[in-house]
PDB file of N, CA and C in Angstrom:
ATOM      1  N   UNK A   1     173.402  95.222 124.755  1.00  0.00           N
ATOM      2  CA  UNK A   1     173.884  93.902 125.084  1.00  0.00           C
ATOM      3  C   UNK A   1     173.788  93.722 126.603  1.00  0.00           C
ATOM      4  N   UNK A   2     172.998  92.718 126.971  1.00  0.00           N
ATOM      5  CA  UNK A   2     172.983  92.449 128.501  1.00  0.00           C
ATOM      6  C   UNK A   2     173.889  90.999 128.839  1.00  0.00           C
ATOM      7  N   UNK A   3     173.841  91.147 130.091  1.00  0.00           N
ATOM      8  CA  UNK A   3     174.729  89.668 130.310  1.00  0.00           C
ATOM      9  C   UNK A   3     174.105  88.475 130.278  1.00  0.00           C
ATOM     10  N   UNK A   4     172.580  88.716 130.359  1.00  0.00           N
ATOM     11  CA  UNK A   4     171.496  87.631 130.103  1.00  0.00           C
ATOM     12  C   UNK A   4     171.374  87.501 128.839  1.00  0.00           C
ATOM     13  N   UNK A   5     171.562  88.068 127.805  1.00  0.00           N
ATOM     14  CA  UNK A   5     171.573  88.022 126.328  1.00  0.00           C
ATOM     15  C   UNK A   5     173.002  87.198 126.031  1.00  0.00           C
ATOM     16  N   UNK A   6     173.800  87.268 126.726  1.00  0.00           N
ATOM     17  CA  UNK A   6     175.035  86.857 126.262  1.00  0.00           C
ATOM     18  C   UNK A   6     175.150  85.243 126.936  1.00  0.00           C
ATOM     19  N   UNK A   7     174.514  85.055 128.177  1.00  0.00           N
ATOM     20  CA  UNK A   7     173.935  83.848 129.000  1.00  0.00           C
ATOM     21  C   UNK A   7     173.611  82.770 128.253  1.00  0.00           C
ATOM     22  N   UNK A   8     172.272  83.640 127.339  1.00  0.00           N
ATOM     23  CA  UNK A   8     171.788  82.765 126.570  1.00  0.00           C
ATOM     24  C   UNK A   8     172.437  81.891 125.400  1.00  0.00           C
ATOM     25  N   UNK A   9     173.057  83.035 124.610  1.00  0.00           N
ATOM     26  CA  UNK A   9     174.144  82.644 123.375  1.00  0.00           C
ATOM     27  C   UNK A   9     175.612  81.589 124.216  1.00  0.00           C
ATOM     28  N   UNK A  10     176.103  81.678 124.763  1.00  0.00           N
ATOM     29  CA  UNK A  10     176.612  80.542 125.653  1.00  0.00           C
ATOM     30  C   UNK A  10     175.616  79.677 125.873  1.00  0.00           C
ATOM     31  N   UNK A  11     174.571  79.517 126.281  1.00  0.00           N
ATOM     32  CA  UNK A  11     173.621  78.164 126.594  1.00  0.00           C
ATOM     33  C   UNK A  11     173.658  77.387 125.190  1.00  0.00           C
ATOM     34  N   UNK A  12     173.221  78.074 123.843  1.00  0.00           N
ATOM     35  CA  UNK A  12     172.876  77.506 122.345  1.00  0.00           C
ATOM     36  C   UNK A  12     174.035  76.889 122.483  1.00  0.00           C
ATOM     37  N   UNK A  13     175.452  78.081 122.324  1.00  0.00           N
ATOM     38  CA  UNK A  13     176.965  77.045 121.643  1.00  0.00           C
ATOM     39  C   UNK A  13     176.945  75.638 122.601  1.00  0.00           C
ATOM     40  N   UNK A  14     176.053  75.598 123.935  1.00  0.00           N
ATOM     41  CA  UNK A  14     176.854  74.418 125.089  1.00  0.00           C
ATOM     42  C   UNK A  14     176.306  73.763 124.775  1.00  0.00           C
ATOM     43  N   UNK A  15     174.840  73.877 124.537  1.00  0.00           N
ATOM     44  CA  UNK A  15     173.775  72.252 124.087  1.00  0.00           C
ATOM     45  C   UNK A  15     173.581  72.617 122.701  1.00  0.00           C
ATOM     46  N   UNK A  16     174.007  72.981 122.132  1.00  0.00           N
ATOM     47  CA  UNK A  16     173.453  72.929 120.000  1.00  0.00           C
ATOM     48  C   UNK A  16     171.819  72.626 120.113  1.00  0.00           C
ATOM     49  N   UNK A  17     171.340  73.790 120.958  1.00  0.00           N
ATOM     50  CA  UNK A  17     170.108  73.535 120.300  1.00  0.00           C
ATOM     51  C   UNK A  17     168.811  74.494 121.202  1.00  0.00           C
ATOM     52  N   UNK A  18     167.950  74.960 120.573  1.00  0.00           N
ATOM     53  CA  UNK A  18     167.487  76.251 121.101  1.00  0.00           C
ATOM     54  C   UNK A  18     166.876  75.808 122.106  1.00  0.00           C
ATOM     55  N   UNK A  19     165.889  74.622 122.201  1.00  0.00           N
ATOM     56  CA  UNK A  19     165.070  74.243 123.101  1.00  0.00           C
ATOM     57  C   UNK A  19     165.609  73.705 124.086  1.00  0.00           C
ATOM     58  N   UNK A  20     166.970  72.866 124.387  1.00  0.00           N
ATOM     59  CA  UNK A  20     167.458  72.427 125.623  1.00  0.00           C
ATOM     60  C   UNK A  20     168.027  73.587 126.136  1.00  0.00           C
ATOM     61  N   UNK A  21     168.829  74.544 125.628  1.00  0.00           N
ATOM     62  CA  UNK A  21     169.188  75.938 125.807  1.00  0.00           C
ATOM     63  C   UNK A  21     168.422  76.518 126.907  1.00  0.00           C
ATOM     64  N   UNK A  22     167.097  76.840 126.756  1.00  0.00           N
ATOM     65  CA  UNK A  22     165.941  77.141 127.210  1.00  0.00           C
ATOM     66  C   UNK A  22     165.969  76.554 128.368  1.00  0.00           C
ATOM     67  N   UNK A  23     165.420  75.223 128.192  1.00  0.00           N
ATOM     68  CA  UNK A  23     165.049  74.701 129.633  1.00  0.00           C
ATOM     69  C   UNK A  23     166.333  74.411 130.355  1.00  0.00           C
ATOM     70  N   UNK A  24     167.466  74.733 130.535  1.00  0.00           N
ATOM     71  CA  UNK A  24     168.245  74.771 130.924  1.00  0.00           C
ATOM     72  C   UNK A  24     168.770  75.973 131.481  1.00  0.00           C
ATOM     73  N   UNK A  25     168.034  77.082 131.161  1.00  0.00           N
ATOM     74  CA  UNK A  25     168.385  78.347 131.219  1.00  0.00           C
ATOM     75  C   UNK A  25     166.782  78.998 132.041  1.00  0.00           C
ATOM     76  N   UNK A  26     166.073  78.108 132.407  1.00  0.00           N
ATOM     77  CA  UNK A  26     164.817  78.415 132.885  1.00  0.00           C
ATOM     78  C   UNK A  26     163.932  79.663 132.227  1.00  0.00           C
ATOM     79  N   UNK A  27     163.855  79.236 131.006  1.00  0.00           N
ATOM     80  CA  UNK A  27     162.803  80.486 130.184  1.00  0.00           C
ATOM     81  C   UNK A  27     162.662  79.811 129.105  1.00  0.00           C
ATOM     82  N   UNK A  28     161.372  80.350 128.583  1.00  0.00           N
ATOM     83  CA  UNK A  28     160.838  79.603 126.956  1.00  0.00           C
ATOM     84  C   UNK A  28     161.617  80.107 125.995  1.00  0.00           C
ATOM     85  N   UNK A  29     161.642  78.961 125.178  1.00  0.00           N
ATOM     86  CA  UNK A  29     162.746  79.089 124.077  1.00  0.00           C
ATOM     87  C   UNK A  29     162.224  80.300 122.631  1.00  0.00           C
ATOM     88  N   UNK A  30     160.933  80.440 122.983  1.00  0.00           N
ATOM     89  CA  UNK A  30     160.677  81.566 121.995  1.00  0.00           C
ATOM     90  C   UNK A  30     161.057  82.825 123.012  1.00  0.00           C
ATOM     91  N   UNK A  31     161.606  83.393 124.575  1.00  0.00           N
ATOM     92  CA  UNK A  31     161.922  83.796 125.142  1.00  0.00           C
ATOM     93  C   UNK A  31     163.743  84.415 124.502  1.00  0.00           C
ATOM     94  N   UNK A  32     163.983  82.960 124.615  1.00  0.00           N
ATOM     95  CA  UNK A  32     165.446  82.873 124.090  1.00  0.00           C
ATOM     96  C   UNK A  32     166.087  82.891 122.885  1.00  0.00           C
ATOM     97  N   UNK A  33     164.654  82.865 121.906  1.00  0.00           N
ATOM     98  CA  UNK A  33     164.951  83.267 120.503  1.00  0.00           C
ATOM     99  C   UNK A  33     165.103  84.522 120.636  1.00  0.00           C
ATOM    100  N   UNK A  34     164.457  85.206 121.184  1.00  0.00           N
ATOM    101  CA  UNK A  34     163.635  86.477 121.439  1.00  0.00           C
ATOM    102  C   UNK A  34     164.854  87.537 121.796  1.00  0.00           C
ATOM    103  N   UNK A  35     165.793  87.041 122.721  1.00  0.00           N
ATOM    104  CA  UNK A  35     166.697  87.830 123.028  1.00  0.00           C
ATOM    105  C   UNK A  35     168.046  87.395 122.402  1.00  0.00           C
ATOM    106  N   UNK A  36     168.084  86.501 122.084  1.00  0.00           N
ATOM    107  CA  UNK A  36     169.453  86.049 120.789  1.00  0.00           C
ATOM    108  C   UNK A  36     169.077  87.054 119.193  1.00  0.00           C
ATOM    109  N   UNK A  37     167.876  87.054 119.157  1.00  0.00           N
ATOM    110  CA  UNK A  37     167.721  87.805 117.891  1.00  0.00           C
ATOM    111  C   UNK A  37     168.091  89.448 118.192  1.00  0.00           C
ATOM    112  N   UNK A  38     167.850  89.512 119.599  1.00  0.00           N
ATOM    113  CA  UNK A  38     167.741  91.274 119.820  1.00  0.00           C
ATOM    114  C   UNK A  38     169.262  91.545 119.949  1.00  0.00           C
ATOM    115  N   UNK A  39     170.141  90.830 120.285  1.00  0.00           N
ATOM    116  CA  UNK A  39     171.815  90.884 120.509  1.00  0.00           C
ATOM    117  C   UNK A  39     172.055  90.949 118.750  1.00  0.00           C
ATOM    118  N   UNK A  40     171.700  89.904 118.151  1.00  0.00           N
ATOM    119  CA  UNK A  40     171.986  89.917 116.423  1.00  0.00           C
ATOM    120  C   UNK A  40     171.548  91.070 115.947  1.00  0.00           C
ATOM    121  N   UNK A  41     170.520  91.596 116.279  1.00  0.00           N
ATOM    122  CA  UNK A  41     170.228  92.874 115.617  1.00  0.00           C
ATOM    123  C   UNK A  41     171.027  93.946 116.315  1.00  0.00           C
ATOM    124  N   UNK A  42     171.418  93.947 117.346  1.00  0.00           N
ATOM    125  CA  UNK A  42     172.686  95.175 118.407  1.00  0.00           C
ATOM    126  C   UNK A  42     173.644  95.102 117.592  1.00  0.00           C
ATOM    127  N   UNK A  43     174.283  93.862 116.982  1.00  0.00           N
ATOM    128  CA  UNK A  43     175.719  93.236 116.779  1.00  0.00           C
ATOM    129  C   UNK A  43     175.449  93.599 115.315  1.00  0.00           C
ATOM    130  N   UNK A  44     174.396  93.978 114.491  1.00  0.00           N
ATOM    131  CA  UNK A  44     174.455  93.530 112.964  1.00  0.00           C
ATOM    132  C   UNK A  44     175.025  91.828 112.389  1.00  0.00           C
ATOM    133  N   UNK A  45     174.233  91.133 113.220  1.00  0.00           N
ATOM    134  CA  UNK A  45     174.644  89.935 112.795  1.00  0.00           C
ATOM    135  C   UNK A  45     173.902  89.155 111.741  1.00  0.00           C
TER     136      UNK A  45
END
């Protein structure tokens, strides 16, 4: 679990939605899938 992984998952809950998430968070949203999925798989989510 990094704090940029956790960055991200705060960005989704603030805008409901992967792609404003993203550009809001300055990285591509398959970027930010990318590391929301790797925390879900740390977490067994």
């Amino acid at each position: 679990m990094t704090i940029t992984q956790l960055q991200y998952v705060l960005a989704v809950a603030e805008y409901q939605n992967f792609t404003l998430a993203a550009q809001k968070s300055f990285v591509t949203q398959p970027t930010l899938s990318m590391q929301v999925q790797k925390l879900e798989d740390e977490l067994d989510v």
